[in-house]
PDB file of N, CA and C in Angstrom:
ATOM      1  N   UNK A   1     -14.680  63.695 -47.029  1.00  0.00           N
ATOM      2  CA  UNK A   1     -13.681  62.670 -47.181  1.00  0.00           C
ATOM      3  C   UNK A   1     -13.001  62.740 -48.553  1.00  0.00           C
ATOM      4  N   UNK A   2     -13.851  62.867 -49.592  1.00  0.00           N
ATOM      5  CA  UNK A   2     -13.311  63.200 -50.971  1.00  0.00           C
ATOM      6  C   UNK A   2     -11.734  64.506 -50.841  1.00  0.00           C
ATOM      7  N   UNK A   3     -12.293  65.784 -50.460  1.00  0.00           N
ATOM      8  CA  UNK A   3     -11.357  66.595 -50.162  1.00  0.00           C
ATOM      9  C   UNK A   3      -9.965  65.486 -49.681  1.00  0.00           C
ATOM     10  N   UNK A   4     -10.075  64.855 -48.574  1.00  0.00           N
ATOM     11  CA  UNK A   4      -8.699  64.393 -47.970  1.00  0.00           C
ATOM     12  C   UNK A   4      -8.286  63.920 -48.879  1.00  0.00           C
ATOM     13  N   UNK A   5      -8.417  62.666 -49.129  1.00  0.00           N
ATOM     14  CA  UNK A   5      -7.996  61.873 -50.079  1.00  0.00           C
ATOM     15  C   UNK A   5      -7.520  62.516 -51.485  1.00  0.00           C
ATOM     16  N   UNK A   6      -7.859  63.736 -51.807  1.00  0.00           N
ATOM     17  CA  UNK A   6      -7.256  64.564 -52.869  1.00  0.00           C
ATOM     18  C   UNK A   6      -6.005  65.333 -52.375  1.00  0.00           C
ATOM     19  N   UNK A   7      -6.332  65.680 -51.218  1.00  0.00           N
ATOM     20  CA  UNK A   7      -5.152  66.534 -50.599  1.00  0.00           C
ATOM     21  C   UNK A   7      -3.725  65.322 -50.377  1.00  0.00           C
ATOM     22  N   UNK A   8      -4.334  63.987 -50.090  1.00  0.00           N
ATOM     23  CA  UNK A   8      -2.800  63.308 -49.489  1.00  0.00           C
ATOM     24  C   UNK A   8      -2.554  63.078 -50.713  1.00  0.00           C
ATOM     25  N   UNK A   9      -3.290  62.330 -51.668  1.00  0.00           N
ATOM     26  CA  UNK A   9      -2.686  61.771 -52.924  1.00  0.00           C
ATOM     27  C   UNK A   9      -2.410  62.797 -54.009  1.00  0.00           C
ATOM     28  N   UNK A  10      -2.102  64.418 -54.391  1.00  0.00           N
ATOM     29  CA  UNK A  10      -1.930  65.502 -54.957  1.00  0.00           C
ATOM     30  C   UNK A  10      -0.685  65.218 -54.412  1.00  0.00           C
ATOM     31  N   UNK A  11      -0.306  65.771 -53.139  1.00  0.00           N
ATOM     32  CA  UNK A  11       0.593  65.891 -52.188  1.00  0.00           C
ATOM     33  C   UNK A  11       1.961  64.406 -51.932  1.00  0.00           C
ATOM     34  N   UNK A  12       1.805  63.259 -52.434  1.00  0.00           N
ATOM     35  CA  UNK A  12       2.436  62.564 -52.906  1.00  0.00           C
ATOM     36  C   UNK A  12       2.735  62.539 -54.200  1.00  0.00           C
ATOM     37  N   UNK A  13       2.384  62.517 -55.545  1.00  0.00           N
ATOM     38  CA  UNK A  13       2.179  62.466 -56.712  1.00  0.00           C
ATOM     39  C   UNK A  13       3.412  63.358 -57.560  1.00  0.00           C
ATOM     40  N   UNK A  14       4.018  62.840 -58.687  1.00  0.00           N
ATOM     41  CA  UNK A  14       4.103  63.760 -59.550  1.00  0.00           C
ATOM     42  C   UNK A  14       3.471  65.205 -60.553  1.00  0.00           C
ATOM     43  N   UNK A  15       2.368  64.370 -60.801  1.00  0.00           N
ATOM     44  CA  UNK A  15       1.257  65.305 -61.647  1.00  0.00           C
ATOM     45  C   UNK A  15      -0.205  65.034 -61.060  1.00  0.00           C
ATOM     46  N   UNK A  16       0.403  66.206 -59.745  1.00  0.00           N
ATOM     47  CA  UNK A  16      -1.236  66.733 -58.894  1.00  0.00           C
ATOM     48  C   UNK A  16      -2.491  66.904 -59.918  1.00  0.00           C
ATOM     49  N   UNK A  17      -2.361  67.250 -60.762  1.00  0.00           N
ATOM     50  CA  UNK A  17      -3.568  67.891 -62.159  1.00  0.00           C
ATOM     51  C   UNK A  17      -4.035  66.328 -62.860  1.00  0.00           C
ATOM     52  N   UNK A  18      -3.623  65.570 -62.501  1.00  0.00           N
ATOM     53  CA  UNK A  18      -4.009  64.233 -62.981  1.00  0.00           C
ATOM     54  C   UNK A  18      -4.636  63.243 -61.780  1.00  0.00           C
ATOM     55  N   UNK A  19      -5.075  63.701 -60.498  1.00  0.00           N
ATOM     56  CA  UNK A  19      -5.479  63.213 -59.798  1.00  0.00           C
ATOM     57  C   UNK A  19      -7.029  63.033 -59.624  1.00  0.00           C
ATOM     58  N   UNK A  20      -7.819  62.573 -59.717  1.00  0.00           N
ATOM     59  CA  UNK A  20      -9.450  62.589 -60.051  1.00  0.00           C
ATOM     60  C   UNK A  20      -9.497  61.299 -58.600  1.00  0.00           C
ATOM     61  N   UNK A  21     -11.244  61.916 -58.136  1.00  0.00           N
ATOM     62  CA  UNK A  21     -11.561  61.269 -56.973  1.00  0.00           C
ATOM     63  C   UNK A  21     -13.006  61.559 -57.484  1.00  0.00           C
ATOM     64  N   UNK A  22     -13.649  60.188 -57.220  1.00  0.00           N
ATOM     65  CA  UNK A  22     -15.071  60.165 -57.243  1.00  0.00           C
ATOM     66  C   UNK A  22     -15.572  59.370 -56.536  1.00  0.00           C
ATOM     67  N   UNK A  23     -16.821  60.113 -56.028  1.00  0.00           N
ATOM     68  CA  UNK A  23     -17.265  59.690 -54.115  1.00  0.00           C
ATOM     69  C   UNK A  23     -18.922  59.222 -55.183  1.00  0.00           C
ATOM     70  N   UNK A  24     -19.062  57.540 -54.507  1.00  0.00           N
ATOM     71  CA  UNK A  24     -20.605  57.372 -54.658  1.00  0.00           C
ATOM     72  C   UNK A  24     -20.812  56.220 -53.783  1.00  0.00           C
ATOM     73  N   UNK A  25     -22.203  56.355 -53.581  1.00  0.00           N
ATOM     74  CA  UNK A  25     -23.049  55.781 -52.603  1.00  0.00           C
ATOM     75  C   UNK A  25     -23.224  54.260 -52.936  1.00  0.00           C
ATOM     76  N   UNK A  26     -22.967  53.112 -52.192  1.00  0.00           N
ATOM     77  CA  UNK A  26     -23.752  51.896 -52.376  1.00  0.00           C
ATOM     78  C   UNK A  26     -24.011  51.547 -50.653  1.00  0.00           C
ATOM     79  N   UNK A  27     -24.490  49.833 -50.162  1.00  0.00           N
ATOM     80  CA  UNK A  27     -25.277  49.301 -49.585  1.00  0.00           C
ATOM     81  C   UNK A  27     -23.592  49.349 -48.171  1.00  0.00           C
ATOM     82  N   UNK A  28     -22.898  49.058 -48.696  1.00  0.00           N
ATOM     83  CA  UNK A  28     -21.638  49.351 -47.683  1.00  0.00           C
ATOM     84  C   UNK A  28     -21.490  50.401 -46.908  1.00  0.00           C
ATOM     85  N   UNK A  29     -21.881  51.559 -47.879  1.00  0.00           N
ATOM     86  CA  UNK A  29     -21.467  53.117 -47.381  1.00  0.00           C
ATOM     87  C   UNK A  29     -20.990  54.118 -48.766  1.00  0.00           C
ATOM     88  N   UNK A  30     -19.784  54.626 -48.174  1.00  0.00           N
ATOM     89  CA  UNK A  30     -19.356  55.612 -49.087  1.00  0.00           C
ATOM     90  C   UNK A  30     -18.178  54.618 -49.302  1.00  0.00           C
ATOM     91  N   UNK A  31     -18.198  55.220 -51.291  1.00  0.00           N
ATOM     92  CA  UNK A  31     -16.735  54.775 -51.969  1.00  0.00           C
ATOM     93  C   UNK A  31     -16.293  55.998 -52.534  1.00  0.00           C
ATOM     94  N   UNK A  32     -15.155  55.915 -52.085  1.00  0.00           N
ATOM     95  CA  UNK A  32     -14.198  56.651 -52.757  1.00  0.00           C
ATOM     96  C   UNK A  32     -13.082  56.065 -53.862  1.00  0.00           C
ATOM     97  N   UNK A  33     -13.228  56.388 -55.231  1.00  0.00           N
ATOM     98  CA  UNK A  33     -12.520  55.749 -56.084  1.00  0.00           C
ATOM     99  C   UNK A  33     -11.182  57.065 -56.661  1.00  0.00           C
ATOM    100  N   UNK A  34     -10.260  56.440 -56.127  1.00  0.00           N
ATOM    101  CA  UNK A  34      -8.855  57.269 -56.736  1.00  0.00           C
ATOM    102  C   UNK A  34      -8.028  56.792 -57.846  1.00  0.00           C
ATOM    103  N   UNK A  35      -7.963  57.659 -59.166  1.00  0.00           N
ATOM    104  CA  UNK A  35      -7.387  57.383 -60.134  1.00  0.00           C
ATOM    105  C   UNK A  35      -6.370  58.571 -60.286  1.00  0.00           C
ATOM    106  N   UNK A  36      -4.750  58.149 -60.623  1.00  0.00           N
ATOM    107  CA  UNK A  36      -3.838  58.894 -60.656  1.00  0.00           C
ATOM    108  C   UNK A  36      -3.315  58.701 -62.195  1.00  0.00           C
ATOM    109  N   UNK A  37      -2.017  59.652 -62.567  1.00  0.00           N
ATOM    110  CA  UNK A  37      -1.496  58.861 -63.552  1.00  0.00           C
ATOM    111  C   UNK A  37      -0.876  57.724 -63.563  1.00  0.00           C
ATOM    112  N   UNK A  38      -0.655  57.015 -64.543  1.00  0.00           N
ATOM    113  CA  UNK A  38      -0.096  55.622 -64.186  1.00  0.00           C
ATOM    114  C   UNK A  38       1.293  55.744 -63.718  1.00  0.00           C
ATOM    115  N   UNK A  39       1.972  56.889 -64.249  1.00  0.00           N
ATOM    116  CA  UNK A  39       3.672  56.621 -63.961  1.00  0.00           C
ATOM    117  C   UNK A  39       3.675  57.089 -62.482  1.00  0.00           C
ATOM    118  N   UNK A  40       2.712  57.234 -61.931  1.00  0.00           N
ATOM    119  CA  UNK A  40       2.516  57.562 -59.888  1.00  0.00           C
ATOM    120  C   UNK A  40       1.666  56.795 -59.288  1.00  0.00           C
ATOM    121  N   UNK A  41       1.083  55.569 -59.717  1.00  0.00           N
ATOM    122  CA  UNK A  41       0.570  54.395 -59.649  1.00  0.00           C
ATOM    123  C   UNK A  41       1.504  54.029 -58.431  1.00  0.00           C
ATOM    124  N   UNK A  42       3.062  53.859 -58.343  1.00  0.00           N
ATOM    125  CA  UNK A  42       3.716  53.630 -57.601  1.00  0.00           C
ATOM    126  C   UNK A  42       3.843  54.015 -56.484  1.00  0.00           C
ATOM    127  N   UNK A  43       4.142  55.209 -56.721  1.00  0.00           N
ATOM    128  CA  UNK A  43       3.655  56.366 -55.411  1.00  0.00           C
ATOM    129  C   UNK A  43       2.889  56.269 -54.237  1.00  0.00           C
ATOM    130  N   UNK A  44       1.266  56.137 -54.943  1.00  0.00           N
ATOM    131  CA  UNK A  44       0.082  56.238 -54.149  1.00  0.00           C
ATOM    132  C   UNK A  44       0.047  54.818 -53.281  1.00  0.00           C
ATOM    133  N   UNK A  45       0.455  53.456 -54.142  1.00  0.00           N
ATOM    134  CA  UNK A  45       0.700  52.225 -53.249  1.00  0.00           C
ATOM    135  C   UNK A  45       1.631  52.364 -52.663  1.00  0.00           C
ATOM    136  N   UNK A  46       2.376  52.599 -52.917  1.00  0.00           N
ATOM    137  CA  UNK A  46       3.915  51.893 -52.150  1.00  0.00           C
ATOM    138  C   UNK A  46       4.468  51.278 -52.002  1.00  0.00           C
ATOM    139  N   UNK A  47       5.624  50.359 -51.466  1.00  0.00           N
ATOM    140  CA  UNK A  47       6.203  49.183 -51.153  1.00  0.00           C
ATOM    141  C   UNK A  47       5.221  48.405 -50.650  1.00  0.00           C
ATOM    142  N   UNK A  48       4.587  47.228 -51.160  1.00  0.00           N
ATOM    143  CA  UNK A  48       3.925  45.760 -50.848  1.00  0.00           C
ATOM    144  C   UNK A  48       2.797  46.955 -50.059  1.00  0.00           C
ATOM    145  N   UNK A  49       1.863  48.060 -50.693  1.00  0.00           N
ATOM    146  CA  UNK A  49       0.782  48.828 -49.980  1.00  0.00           C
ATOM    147  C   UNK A  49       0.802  49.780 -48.643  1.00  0.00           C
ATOM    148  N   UNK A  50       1.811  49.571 -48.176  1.00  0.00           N
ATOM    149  CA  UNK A  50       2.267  50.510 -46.999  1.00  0.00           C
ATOM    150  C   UNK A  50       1.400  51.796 -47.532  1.00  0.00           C
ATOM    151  N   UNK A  51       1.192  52.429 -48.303  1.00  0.00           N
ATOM    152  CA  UNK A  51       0.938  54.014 -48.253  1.00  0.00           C
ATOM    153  C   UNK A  51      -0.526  53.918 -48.662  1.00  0.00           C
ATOM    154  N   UNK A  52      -0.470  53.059 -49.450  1.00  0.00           N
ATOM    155  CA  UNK A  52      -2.651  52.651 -50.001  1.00  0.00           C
ATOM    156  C   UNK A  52      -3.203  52.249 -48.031  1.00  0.00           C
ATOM    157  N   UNK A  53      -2.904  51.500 -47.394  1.00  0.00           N
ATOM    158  CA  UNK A  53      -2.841  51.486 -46.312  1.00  0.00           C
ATOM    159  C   UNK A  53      -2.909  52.360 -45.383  1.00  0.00           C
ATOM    160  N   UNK A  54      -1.816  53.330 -45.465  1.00  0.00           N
ATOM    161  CA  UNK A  54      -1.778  54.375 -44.807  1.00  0.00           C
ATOM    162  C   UNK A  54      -2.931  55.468 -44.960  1.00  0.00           C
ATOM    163  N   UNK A  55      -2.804  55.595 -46.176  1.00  0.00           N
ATOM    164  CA  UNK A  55      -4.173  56.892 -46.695  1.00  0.00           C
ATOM    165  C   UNK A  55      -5.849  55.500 -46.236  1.00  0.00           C
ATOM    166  N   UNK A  56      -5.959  54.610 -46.423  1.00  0.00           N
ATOM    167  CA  UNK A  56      -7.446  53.882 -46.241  1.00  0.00           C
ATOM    168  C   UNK A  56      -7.483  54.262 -44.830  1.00  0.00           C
ATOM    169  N   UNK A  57      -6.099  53.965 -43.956  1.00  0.00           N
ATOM    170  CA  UNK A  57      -6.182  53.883 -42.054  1.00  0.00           C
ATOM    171  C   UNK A  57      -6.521  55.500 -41.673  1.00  0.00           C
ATOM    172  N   UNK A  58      -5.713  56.542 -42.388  1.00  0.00           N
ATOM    173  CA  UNK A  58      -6.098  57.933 -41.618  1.00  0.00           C
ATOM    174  C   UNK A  58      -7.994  58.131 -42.936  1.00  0.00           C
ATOM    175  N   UNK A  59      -8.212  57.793 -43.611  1.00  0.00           N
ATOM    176  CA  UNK A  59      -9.407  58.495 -44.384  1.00  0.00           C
ATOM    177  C   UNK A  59     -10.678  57.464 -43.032  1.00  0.00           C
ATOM    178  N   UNK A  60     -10.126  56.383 -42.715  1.00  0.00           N
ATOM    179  CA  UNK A  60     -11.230  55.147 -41.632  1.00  0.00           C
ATOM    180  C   UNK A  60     -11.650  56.177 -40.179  1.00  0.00           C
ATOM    181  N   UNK A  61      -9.747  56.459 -40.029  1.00  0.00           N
ATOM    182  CA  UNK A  61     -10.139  57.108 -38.647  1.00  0.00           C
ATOM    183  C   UNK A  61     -11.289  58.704 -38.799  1.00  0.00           C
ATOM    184  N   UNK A  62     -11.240  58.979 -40.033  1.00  0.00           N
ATOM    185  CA  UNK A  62     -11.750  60.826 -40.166  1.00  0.00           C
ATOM    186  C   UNK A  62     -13.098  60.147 -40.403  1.00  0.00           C
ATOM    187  N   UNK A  63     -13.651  59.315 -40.855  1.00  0.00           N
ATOM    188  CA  UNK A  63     -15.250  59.121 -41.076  1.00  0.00           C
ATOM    189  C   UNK A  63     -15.513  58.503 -39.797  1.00  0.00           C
ATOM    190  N   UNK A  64     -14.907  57.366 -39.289  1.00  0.00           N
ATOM    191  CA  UNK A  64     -15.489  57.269 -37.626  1.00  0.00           C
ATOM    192  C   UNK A  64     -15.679  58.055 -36.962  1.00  0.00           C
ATOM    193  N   UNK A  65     -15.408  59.247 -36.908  1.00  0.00           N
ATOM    194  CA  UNK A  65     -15.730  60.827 -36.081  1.00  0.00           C
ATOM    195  C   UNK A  65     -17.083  61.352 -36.689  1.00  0.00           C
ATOM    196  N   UNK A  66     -17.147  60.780 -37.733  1.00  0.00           N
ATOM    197  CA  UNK A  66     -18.631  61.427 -38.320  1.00  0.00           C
ATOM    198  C   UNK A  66     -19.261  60.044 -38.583  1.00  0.00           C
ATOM    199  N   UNK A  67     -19.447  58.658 -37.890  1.00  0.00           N
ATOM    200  CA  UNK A  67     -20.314  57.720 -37.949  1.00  0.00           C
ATOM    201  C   UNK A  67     -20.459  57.220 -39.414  1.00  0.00           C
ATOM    202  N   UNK A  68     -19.671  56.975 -39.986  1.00  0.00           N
ATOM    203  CA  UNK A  68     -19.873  57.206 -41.382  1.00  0.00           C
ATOM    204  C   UNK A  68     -18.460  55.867 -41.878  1.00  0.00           C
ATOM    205  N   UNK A  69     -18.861  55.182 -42.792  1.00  0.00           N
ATOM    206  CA  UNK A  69     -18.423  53.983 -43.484  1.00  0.00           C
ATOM    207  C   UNK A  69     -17.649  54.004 -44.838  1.00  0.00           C
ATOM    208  N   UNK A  70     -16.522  54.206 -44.807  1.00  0.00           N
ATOM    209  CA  UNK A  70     -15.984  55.010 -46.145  1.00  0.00           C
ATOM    210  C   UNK A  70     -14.807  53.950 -46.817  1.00  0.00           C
ATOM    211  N   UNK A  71     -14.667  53.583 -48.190  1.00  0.00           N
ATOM    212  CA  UNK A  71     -13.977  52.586 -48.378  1.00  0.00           C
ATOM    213  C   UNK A  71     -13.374  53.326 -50.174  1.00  0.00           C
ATOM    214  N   UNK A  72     -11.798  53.126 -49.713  1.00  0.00           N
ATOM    215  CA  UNK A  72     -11.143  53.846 -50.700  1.00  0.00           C
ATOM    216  C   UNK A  72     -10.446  52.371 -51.616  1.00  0.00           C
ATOM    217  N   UNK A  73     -10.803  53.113 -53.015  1.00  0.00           N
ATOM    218  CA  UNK A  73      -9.926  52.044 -54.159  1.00  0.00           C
ATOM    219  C   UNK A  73      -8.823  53.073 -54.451  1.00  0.00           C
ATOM    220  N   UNK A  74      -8.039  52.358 -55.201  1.00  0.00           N
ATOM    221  CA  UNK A  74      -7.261  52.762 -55.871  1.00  0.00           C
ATOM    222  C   UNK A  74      -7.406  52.495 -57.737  1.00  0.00           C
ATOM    223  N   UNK A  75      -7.388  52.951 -58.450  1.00  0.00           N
ATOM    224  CA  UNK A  75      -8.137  53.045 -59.726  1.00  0.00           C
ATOM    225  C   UNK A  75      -6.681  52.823 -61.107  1.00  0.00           C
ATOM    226  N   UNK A  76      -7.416  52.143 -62.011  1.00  0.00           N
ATOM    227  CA  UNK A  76      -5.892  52.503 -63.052  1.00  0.00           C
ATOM    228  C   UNK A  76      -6.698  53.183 -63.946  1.00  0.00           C
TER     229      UNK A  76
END
């Protein structure tokens, strides 16, 4: 899941090389925490979250195929 979430948010972004993802374990499941640069802060949300949305709905549907509980932040 880490991989995806690097691939969509690189792939939106200005400065792919500033994209960091770190995957750890608590009582929920898996977190995935995404930190970009700030001036693509914009980017990765979107208008009123449409795209933070979009990337949480396709990263939900790829761990339900593997039984698996995965919950993405967005990081400053």
């Amino acid at each position: 899941m880490k991989e995806l979430v690097e691939v969509i948010a690189k792939s939106l972004v200005d400065f792919p090389d500033e994209v960091v993802v770190t995957e750890s374990e608590n009582e929920k499941g898996t977190l995935l925490e995404l930190r970009v640069a700030q001036s693509d802060m914009g980017k990765v949300i979107g208008k009123q979250g449409r795209i933070a949305k979009a990337i949480r709905a396709v990263v939900k549907a790829a761990a339900s195929k593997e039984d698996k509980k995965v919950i993405v932040e967005i990081m400053q």
